[in-house]
Protein backbone atom coordinates (compact mmCIF):
# COMPACT_ATOMS: atom_id res chain seq x y z
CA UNK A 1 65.96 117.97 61.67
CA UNK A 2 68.65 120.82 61.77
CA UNK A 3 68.17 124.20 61.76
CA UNK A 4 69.93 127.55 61.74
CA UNK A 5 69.36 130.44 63.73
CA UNK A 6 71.33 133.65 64.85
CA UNK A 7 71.93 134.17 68.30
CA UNK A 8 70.39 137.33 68.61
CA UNK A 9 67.08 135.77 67.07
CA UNK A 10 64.72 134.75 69.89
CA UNK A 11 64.26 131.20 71.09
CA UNK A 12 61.19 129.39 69.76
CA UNK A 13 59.34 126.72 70.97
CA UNK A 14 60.15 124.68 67.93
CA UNK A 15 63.74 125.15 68.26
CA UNK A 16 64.09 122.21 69.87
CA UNK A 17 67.60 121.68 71.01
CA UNK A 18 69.99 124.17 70.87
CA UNK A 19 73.42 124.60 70.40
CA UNK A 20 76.22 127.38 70.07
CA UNK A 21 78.45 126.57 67.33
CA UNK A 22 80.62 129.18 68.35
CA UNK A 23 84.07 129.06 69.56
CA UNK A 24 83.75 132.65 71.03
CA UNK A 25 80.86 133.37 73.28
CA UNK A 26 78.70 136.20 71.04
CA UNK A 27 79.23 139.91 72.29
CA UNK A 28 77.10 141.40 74.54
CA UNK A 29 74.52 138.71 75.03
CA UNK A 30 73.83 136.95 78.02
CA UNK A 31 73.33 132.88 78.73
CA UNK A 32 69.98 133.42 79.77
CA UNK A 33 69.60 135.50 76.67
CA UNK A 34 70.89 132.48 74.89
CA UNK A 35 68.64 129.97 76.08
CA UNK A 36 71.36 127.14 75.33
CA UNK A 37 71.72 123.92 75.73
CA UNK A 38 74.75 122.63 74.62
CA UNK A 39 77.95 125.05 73.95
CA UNK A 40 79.89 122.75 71.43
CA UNK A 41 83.41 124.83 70.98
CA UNK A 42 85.11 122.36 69.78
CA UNK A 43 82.85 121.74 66.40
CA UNK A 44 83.15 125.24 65.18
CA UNK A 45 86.11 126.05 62.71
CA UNK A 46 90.05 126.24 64.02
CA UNK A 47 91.13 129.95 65.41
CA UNK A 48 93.47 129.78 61.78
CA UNK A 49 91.03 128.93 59.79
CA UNK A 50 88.17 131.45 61.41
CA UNK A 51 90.55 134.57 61.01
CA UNK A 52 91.92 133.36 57.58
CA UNK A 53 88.45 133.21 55.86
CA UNK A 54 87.45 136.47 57.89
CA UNK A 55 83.89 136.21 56.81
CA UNK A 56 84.75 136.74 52.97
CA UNK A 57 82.38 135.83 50.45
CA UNK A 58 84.85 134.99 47.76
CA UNK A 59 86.46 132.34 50.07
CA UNK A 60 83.70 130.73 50.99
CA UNK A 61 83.96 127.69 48.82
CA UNK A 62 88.10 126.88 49.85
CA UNK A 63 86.71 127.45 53.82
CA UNK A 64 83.47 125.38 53.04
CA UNK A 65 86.50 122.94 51.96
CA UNK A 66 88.87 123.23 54.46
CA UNK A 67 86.35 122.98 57.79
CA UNK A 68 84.86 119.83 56.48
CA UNK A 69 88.49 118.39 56.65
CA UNK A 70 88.62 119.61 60.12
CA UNK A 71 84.88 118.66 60.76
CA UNK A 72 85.84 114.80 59.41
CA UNK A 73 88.21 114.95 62.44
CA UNK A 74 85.52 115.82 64.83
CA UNK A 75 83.28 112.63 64.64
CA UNK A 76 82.37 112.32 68.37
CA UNK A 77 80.61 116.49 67.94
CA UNK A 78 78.93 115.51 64.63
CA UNK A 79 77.43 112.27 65.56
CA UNK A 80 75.69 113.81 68.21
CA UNK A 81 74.84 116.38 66.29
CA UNK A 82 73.28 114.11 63.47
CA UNK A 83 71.77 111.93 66.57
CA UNK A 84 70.19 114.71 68.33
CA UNK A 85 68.46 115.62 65.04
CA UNK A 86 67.16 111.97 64.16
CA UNK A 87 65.60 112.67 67.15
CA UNK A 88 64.08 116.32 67.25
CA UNK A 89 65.01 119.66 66.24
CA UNK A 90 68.63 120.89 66.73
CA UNK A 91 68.93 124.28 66.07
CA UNK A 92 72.88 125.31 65.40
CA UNK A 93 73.00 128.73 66.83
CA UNK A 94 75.55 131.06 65.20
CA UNK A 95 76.37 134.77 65.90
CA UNK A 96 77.97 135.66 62.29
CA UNK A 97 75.76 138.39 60.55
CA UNK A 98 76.38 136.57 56.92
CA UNK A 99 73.29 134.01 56.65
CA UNK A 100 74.90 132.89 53.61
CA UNK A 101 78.44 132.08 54.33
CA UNK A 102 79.07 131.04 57.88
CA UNK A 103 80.68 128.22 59.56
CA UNK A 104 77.08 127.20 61.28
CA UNK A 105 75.65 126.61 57.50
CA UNK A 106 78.89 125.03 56.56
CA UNK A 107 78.22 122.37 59.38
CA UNK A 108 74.41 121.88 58.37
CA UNK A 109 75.79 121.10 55.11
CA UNK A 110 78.29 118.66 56.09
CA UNK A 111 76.19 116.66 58.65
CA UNK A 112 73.52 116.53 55.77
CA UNK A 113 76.12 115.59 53.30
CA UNK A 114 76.96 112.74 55.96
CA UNK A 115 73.63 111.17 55.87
């Protein structure tokens, strides 16, 4: 099963595995603080495409659109990531404040989508 969950939420027991989807390490937190266990950089969205959507609301669909194209290049990232959750929980750990239009929801969607 995946999951979401904000960084600065606390780890839970049920969290089972997880994993920053973050290309930037989240400001002013620690790795302990984190309780990680995978850092997967390179599934999160392109630098371009991160400060071109810029967290907008009203491009959420066209960035929804354009990360799955990048996503359908990273197959190696999301087969683990849909492996790891035939298996357990994976819990895709994302420091955006928008719990509605972030890359880490955008990936849930597409490794669900993937099925």
């Amino acid at each position: 099963m995946i999951k979401l969950k904000r960084v600065y939420l606390p780890p839970a027991p049920d969290d089972g595995l997880r994993v920053l989807v973050e290309r930037l390490w989240p400001r002013g937190f620690t790795k302990e603080q984190a309780a990680l266990d995978v850092w997967l950089k390179k599934v999160a969205p392109s630098p371009e495409l991160r400060r071109w959507f810029g967290h907008d609301p009203a491009k959420w669909p066209e960035f929804r659109r354009r990360y799955w194209q990048e996503l359908a290049e990273k197959q190696r990232e999301t087969d683990f990531l849909q492996q790891e959750g035939k298996n357990g929980n994976v819990t895709l750990v994302y420091a955006a404040r928008d719990e509605e239009h972030n890359a880490a929801l955008a990936l849930k969607q597409f490794l669900e989508e993937k099925e």
